[in-house]
PDB file of N, CA and C in Angstrom:
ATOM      1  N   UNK A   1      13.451   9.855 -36.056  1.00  0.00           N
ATOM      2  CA  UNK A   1      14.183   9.896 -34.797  1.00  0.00           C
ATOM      3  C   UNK A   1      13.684  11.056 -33.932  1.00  0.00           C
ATOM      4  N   UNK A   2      13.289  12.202 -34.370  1.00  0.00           N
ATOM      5  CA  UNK A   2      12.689  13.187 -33.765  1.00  0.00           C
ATOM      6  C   UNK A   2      11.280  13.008 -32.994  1.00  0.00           C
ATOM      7  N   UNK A   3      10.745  12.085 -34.122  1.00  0.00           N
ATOM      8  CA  UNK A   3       9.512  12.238 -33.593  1.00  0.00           C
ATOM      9  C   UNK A   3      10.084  11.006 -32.033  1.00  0.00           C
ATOM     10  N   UNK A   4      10.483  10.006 -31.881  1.00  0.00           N
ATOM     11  CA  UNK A   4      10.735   9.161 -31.410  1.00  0.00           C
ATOM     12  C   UNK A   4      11.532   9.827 -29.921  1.00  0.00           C
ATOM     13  N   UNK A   5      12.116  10.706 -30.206  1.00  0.00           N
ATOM     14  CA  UNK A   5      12.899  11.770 -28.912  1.00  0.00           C
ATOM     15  C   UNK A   5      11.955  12.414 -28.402  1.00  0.00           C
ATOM     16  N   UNK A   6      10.716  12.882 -28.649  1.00  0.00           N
ATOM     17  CA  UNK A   6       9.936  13.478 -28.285  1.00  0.00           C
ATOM     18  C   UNK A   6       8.673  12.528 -27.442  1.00  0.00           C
ATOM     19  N   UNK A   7       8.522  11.654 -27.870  1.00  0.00           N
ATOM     20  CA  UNK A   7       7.892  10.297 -27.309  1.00  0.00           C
ATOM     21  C   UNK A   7       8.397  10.310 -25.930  1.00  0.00           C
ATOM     22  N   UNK A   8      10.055  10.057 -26.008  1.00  0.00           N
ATOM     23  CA  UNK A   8      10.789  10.040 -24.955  1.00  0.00           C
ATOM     24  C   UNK A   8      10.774  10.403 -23.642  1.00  0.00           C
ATOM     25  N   UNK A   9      10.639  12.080 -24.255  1.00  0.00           N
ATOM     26  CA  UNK A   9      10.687  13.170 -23.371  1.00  0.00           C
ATOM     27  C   UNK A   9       9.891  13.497 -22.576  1.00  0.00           C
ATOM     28  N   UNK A  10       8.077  13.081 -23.425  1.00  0.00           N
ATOM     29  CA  UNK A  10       7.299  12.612 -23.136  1.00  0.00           C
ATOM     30  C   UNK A  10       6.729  12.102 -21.576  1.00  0.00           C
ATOM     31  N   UNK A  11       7.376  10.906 -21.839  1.00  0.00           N
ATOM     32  CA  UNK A  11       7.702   9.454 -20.642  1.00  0.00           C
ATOM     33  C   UNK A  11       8.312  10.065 -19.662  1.00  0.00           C
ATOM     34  N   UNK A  12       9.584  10.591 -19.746  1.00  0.00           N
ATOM     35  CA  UNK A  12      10.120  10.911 -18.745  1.00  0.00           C
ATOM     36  C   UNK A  12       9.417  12.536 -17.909  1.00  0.00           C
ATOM     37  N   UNK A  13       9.241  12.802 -18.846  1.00  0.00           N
ATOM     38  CA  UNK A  13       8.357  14.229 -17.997  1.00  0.00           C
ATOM     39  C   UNK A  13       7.055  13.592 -16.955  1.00  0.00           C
ATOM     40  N   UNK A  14       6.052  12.528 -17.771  1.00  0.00           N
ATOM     41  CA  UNK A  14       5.727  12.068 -16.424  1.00  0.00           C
ATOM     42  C   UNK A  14       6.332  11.120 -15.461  1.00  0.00           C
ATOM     43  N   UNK A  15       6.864  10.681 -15.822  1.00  0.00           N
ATOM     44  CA  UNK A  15       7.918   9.738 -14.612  1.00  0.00           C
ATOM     45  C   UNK A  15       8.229  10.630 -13.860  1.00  0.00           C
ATOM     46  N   UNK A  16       8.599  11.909 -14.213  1.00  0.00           N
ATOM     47  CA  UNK A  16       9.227  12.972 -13.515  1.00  0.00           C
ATOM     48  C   UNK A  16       8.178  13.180 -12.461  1.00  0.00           C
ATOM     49  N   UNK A  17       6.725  14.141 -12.748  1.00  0.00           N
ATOM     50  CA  UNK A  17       5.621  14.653 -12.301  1.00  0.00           C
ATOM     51  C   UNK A  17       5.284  13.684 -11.169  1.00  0.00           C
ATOM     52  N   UNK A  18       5.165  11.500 -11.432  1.00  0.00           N
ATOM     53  CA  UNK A  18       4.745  11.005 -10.937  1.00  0.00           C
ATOM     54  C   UNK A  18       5.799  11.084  -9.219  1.00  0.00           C
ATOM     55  N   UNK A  19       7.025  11.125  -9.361  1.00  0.00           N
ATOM     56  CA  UNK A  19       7.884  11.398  -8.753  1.00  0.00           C
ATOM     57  C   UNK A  19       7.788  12.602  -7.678  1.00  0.00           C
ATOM     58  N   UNK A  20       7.651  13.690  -8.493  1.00  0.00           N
ATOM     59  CA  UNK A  20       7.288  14.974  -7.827  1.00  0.00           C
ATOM     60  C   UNK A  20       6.496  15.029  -7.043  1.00  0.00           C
ATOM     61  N   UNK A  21       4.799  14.143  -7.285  1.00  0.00           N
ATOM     62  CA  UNK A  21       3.546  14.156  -7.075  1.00  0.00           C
ATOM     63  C   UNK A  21       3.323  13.127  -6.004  1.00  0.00           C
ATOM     64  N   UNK A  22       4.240  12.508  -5.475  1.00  0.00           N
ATOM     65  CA  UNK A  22       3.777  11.153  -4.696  1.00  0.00           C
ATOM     66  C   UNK A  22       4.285  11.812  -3.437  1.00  0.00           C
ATOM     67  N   UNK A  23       4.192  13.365  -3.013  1.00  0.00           N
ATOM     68  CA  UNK A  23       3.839  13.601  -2.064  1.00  0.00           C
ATOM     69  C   UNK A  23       2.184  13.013  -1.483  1.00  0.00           C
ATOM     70  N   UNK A  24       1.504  13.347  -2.531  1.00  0.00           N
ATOM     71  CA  UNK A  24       0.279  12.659  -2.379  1.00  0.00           C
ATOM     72  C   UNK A  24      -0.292  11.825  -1.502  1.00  0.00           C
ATOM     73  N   UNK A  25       0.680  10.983  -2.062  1.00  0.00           N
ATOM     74  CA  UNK A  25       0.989   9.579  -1.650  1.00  0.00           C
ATOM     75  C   UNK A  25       1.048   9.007  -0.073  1.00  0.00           C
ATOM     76  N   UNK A  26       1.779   9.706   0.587  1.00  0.00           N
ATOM     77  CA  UNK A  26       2.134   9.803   2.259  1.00  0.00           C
ATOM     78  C   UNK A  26       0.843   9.745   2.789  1.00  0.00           C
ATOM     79  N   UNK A  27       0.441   8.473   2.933  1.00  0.00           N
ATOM     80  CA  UNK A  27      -1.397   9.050   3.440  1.00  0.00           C
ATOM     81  C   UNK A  27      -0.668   7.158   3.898  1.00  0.00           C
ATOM     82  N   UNK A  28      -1.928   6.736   4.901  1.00  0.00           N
ATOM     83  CA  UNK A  28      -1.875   5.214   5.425  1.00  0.00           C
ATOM     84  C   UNK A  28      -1.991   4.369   3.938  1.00  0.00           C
ATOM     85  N   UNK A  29      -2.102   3.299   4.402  1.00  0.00           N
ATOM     86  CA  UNK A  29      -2.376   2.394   3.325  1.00  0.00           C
ATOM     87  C   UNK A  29      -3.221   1.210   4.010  1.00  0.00           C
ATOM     88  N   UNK A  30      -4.095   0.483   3.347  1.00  0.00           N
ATOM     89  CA  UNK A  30      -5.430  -0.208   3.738  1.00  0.00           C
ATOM     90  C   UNK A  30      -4.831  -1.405   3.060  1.00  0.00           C
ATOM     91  N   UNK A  31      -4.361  -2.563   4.081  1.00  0.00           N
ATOM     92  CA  UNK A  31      -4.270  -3.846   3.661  1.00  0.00           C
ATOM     93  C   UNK A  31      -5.381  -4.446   3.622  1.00  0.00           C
ATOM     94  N   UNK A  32      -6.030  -5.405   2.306  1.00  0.00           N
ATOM     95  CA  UNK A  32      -7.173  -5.781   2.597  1.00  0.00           C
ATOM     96  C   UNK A  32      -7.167  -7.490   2.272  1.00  0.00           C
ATOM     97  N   UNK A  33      -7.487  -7.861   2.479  1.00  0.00           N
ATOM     98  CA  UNK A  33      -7.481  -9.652   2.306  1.00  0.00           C
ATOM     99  C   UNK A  33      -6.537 -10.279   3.395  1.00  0.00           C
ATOM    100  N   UNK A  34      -6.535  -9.646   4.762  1.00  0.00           N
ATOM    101  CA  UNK A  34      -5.841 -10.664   5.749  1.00  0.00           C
ATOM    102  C   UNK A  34      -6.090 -11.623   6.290  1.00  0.00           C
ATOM    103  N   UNK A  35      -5.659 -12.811   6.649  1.00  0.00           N
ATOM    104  CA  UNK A  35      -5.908 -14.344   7.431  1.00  0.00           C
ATOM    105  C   UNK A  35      -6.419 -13.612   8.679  1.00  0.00           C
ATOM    106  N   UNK A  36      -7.544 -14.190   8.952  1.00  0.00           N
ATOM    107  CA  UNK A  36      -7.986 -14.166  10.636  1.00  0.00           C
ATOM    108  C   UNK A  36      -7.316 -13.908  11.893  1.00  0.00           C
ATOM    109  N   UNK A  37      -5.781 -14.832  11.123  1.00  0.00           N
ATOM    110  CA  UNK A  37      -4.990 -15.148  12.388  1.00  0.00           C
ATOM    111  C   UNK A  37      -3.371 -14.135  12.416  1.00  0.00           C
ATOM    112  N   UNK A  38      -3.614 -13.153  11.069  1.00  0.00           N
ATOM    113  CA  UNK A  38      -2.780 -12.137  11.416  1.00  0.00           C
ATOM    114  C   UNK A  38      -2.405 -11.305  12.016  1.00  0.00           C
ATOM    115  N   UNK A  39      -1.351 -11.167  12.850  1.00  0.00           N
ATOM    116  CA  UNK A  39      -1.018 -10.582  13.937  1.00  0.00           C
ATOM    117  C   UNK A  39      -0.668  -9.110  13.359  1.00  0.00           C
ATOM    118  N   UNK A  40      -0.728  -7.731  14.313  1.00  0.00           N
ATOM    119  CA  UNK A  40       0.043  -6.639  13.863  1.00  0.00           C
ATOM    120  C   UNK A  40       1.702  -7.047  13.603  1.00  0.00           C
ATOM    121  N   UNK A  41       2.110  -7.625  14.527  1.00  0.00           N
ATOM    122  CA  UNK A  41       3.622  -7.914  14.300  1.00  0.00           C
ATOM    123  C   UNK A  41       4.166  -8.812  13.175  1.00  0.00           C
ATOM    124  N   UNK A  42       3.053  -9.916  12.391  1.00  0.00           N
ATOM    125  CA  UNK A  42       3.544 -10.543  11.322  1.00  0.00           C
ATOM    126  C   UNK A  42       3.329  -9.047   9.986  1.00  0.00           C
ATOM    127  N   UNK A  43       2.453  -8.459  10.521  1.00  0.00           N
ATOM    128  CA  UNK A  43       1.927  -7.781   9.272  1.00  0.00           C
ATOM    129  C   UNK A  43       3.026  -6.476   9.311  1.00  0.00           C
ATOM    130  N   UNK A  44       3.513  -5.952  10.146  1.00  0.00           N
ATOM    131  CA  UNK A  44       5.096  -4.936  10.460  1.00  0.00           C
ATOM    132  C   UNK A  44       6.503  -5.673  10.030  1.00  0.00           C
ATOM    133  N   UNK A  45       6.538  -6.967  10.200  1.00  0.00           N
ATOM    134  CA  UNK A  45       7.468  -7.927   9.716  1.00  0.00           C
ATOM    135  C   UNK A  45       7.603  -8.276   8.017  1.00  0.00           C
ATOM    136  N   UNK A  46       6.236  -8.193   7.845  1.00  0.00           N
ATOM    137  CA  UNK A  46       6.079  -8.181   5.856  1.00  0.00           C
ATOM    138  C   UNK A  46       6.566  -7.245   5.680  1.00  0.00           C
ATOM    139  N   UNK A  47       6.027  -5.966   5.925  1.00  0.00           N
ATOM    140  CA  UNK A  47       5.826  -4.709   4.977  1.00  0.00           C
ATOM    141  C   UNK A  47       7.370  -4.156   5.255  1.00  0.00           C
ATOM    142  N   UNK A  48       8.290  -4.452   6.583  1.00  0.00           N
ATOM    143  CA  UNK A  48       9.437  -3.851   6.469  1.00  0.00           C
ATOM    144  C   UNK A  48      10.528  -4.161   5.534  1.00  0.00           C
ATOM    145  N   UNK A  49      10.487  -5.266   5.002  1.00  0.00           N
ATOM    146  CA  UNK A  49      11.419  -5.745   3.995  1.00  0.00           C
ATOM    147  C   UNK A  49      10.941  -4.818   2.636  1.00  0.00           C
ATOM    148  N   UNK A  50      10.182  -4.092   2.405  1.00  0.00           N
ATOM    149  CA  UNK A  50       9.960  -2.597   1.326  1.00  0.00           C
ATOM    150  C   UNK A  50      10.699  -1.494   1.869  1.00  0.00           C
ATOM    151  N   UNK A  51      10.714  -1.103   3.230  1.00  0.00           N
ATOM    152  CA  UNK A  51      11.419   0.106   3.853  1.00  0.00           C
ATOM    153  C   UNK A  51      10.887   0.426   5.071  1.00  0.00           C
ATOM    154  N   UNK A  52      10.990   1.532   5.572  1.00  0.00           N
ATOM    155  CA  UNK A  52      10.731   2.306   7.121  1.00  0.00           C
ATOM    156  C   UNK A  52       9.409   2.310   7.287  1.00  0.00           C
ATOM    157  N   UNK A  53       8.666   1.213   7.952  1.00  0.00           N
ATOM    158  CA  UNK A  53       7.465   1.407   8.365  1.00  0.00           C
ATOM    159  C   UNK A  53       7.293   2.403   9.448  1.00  0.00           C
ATOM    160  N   UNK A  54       6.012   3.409   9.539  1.00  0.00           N
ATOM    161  CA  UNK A  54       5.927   4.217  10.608  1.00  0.00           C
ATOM    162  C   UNK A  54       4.855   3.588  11.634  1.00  0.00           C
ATOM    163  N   UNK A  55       4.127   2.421  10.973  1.00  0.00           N
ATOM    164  CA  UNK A  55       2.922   2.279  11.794  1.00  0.00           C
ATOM    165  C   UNK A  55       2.433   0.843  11.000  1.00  0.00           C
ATOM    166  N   UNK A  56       2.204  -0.099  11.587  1.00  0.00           N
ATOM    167  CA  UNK A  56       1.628  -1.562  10.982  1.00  0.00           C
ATOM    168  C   UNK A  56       0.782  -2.025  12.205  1.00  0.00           C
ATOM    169  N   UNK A  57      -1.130  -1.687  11.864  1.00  0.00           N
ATOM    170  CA  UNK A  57      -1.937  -2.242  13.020  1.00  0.00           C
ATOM    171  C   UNK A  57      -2.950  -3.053  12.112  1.00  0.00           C
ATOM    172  N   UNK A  58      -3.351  -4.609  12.638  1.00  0.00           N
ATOM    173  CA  UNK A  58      -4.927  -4.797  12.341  1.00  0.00           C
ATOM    174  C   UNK A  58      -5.594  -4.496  13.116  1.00  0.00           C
ATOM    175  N   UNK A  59      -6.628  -4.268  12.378  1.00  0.00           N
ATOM    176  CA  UNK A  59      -8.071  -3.655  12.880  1.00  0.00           C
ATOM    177  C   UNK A  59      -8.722  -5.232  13.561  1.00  0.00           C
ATOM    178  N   UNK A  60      -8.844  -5.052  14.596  1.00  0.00           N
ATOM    179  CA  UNK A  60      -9.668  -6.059  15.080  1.00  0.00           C
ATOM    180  C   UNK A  60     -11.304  -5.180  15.843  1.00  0.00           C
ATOM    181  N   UNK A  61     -12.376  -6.344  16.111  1.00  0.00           N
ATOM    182  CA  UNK A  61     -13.439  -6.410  16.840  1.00  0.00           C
ATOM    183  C   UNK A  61     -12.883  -5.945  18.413  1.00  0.00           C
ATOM    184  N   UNK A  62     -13.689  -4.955  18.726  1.00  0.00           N
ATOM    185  CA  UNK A  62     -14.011  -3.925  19.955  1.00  0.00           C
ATOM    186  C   UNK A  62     -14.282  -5.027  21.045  1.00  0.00           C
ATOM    187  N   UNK A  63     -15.017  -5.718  21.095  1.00  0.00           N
ATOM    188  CA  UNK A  63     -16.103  -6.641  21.632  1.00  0.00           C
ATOM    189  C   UNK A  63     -15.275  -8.140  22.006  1.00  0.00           C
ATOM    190  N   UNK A  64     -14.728  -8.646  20.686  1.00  0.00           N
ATOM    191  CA  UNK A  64     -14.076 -10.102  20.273  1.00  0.00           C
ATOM    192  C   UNK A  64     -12.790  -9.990  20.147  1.00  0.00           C
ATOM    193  N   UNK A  65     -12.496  -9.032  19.808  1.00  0.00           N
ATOM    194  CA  UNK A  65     -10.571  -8.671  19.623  1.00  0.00           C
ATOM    195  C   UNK A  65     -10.278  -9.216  18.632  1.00  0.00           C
ATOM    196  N   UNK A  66     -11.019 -10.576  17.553  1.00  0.00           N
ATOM    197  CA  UNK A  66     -10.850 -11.009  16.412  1.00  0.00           C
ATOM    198  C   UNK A  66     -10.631 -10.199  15.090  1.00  0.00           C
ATOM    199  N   UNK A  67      -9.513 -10.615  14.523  1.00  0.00           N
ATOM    200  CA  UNK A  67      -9.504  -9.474  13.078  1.00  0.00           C
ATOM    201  C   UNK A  67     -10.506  -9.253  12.747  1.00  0.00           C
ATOM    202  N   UNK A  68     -10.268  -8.113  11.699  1.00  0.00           N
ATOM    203  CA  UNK A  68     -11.774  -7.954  11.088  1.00  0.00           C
ATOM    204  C   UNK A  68     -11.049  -8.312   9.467  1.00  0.00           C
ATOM    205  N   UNK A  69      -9.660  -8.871   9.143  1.00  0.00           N
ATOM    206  CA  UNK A  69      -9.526  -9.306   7.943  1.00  0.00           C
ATOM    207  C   UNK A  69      -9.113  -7.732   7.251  1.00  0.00           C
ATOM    208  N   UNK A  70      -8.911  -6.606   7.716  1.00  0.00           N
ATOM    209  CA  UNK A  70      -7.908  -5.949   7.168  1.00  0.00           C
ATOM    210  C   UNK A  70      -6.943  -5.038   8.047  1.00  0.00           C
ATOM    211  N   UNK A  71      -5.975  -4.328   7.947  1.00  0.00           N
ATOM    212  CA  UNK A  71      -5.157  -3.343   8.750  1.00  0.00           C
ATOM    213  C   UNK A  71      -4.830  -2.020   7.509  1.00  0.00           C
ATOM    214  N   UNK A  72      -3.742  -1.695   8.143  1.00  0.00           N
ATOM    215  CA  UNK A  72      -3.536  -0.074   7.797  1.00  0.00           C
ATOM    216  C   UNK A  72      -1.585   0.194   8.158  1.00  0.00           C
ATOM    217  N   UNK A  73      -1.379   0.725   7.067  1.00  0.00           N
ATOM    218  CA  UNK A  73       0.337   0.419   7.413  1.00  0.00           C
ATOM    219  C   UNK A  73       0.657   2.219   6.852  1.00  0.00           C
ATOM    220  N   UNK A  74       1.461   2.434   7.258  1.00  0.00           N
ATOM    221  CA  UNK A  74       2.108   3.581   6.549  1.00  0.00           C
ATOM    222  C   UNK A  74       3.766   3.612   6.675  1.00  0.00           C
ATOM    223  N   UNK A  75       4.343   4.182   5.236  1.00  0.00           N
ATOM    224  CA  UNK A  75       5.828   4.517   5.484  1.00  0.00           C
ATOM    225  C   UNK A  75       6.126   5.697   5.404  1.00  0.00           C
ATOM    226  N   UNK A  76       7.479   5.724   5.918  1.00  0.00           N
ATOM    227  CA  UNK A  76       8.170   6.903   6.079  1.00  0.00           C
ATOM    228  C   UNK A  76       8.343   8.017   4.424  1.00  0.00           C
ATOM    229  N   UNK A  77       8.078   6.947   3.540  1.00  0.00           N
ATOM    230  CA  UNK A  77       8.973   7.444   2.287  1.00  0.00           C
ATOM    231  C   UNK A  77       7.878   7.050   1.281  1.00  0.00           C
ATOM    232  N   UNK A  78       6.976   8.185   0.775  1.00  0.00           N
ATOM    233  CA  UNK A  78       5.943   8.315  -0.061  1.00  0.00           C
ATOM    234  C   UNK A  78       6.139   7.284  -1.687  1.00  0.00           C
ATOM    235  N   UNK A  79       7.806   6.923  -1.878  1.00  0.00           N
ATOM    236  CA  UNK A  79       8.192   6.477  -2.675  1.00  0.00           C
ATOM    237  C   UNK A  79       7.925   4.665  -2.619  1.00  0.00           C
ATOM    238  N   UNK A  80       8.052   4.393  -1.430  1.00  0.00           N
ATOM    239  CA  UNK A  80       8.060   2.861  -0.974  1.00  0.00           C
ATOM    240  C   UNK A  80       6.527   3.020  -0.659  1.00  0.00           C
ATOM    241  N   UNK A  81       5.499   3.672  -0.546  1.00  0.00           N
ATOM    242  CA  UNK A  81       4.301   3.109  -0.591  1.00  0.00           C
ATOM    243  C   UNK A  81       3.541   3.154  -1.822  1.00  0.00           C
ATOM    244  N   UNK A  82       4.228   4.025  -2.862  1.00  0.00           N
ATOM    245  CA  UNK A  82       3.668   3.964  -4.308  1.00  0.00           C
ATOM    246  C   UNK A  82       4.188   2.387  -5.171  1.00  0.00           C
ATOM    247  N   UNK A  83       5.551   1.826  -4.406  1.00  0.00           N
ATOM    248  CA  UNK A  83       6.098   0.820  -5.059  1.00  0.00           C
ATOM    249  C   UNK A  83       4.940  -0.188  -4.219  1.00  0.00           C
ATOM    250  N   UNK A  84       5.014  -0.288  -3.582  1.00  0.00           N
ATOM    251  CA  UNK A  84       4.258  -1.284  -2.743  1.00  0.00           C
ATOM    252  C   UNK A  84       2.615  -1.581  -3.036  1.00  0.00           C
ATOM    253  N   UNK A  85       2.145  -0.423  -3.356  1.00  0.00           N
ATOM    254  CA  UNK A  85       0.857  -0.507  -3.899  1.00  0.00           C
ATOM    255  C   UNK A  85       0.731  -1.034  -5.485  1.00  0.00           C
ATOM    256  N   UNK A  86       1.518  -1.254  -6.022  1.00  0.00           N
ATOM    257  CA  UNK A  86       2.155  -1.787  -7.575  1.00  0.00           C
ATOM    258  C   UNK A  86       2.093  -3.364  -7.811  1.00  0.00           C
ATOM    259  N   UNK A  87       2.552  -3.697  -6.101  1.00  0.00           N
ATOM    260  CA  UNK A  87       3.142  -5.150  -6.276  1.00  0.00           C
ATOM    261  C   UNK A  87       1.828  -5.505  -5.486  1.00  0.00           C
ATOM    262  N   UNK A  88       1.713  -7.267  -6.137  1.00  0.00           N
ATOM    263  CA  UNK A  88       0.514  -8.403  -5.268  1.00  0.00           C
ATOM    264  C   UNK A  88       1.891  -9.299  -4.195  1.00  0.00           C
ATOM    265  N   UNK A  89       0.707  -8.724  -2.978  1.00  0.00           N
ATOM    266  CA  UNK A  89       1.485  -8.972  -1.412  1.00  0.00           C
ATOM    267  C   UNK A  89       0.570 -10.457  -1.615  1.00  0.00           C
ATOM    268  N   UNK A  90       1.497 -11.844  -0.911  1.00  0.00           N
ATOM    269  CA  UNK A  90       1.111 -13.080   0.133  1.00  0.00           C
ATOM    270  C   UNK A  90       1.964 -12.565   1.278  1.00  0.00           C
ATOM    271  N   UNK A  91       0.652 -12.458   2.441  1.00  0.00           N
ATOM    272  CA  UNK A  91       1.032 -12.419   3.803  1.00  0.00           C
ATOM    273  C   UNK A  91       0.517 -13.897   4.060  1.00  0.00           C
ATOM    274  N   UNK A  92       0.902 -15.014   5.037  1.00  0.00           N
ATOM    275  CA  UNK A  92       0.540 -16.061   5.033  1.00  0.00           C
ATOM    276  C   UNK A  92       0.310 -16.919   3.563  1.00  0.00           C
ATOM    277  N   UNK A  93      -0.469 -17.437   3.904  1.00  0.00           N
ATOM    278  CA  UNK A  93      -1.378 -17.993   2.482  1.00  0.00           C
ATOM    279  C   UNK A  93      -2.437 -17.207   1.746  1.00  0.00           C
ATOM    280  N   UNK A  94      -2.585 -15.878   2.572  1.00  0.00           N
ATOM    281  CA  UNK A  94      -3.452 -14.971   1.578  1.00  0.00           C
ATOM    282  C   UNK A  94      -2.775 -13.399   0.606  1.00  0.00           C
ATOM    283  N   UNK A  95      -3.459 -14.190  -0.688  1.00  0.00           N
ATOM    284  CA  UNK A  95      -2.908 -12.916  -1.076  1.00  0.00           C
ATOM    285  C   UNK A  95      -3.407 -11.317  -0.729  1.00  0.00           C
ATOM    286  N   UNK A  96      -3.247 -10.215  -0.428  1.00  0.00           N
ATOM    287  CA  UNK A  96      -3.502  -9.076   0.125  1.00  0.00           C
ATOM    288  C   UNK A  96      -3.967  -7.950  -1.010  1.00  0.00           C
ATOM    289  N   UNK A  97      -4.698  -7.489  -1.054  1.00  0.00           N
ATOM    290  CA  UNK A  97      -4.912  -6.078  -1.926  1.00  0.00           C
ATOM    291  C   UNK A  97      -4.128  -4.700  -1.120  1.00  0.00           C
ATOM    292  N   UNK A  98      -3.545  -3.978  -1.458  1.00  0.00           N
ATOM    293  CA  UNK A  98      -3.107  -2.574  -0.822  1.00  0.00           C
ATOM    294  C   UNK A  98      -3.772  -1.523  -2.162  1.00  0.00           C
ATOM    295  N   UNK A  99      -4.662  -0.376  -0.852  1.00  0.00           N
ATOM    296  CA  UNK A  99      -5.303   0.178  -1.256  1.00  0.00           C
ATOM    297  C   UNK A  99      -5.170   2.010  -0.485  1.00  0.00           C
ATOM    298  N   UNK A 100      -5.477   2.420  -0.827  1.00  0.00           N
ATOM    299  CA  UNK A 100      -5.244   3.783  -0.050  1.00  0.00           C
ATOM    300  C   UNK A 100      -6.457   4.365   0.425  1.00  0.00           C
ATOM    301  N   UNK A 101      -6.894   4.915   1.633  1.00  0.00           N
ATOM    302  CA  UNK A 101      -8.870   4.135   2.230  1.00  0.00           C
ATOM    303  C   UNK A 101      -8.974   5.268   1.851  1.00  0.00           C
ATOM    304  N   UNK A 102     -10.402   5.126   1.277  1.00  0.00           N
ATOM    305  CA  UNK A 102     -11.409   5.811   1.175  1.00  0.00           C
ATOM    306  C   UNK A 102     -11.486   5.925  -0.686  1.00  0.00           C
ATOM    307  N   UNK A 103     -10.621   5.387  -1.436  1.00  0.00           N
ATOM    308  CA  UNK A 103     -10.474   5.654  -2.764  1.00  0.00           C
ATOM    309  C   UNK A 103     -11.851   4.574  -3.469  1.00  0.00           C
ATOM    310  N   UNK A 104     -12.252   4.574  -4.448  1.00  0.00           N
ATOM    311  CA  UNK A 104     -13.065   3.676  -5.002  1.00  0.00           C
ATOM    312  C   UNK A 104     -12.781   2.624  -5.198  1.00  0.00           C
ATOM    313  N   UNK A 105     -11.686   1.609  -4.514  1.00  0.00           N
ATOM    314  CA  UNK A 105     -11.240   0.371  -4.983  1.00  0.00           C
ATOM    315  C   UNK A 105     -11.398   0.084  -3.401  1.00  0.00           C
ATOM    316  N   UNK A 106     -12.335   0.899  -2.251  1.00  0.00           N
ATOM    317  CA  UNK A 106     -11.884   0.525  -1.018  1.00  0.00           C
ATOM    318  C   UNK A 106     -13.314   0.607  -0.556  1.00  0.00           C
ATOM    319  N   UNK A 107     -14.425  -0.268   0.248  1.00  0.00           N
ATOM    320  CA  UNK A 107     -15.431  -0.279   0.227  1.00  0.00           C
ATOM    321  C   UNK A 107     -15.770  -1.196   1.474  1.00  0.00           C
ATOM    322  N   UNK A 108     -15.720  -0.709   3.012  1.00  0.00           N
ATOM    323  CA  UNK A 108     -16.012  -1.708   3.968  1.00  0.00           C
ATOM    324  C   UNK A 108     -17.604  -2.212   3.318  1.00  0.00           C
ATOM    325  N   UNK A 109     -18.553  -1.530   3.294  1.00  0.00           N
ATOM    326  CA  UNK A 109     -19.213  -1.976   3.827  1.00  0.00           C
ATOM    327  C   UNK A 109     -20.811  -2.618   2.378  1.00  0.00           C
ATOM    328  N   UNK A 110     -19.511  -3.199   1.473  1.00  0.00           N
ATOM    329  CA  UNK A 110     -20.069  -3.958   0.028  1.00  0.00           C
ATOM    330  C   UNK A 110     -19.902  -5.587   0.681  1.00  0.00           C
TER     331      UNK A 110
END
C-alpha cells in the first residue's frame, strides 16, 4: 500500500506541475487541416463552445483571398487550449490537427 501511495503522489505532483506550467501554454494555436471554404466566423463559432476565444482568423492568399487550409485561434485561459489540443476537432467534414506554430509537429513548408 505504501509503495502504491507513493505512485499516487507521484501522478498528482505532475498533474499538479502540468497545471502550474500551462502558463506556457497561452501562445496562439495553429489549426491545420481546414476546408477551403472555411470562414473565420465558422472557425470562432467551433472553437467557442471550449471557452473565451481571444482571436479566431484563417490565413488566406494576399493575391486570391482563398484559404490557404489553415488559421490560428487563441484563448483567454491557457487551461482550455491545453484541453483542446488533446481532443481530434471536425470543423465541416474535415478533421483538423491543433498544433502550437513553430513546434515540430508544425511544418508549412513540407
Amino acid at each position: 500500500a505504501k509503495r502504491k501511495a507513493g505512485v499516487l503522489d507521484n501522478d498528482s505532483k505532475k498533474f499538479k506541475n502540468t497545471e502550474e506550467d500551462s502558463s506556457a501554454f497561452s501562445s496562439d494555436l495553429v489549426v491545420l487541416g481546414l476546408a477551403w471554404k472555411t470562414t473565420d466566423e465558422e472557425l470562432k463559432e467551433y472553437f467557442e463552445q471550449y471557452g473565451n476565444l481571444e482571436f479566431a482568423k484563417v490565413k488566406t492568399d494576399r493575391v486570391t483571398g482563398r484559404s490557404k487550409g489553415f488559421g490560428f485561434i487563441r484563448f483567454s485561459d491557457p487551461e482550455v487550449q491545453v484541453r483542446v489540443m488533446l481532443k481530434r476537432h471536425k470543423i465541416g467534414d474535415r478533421f483538423c490537427d491543433i498544433r502550437i506554430p513553430n513546434s515540430n509537429k508544425f511544418n508549412l513548408t513540407q
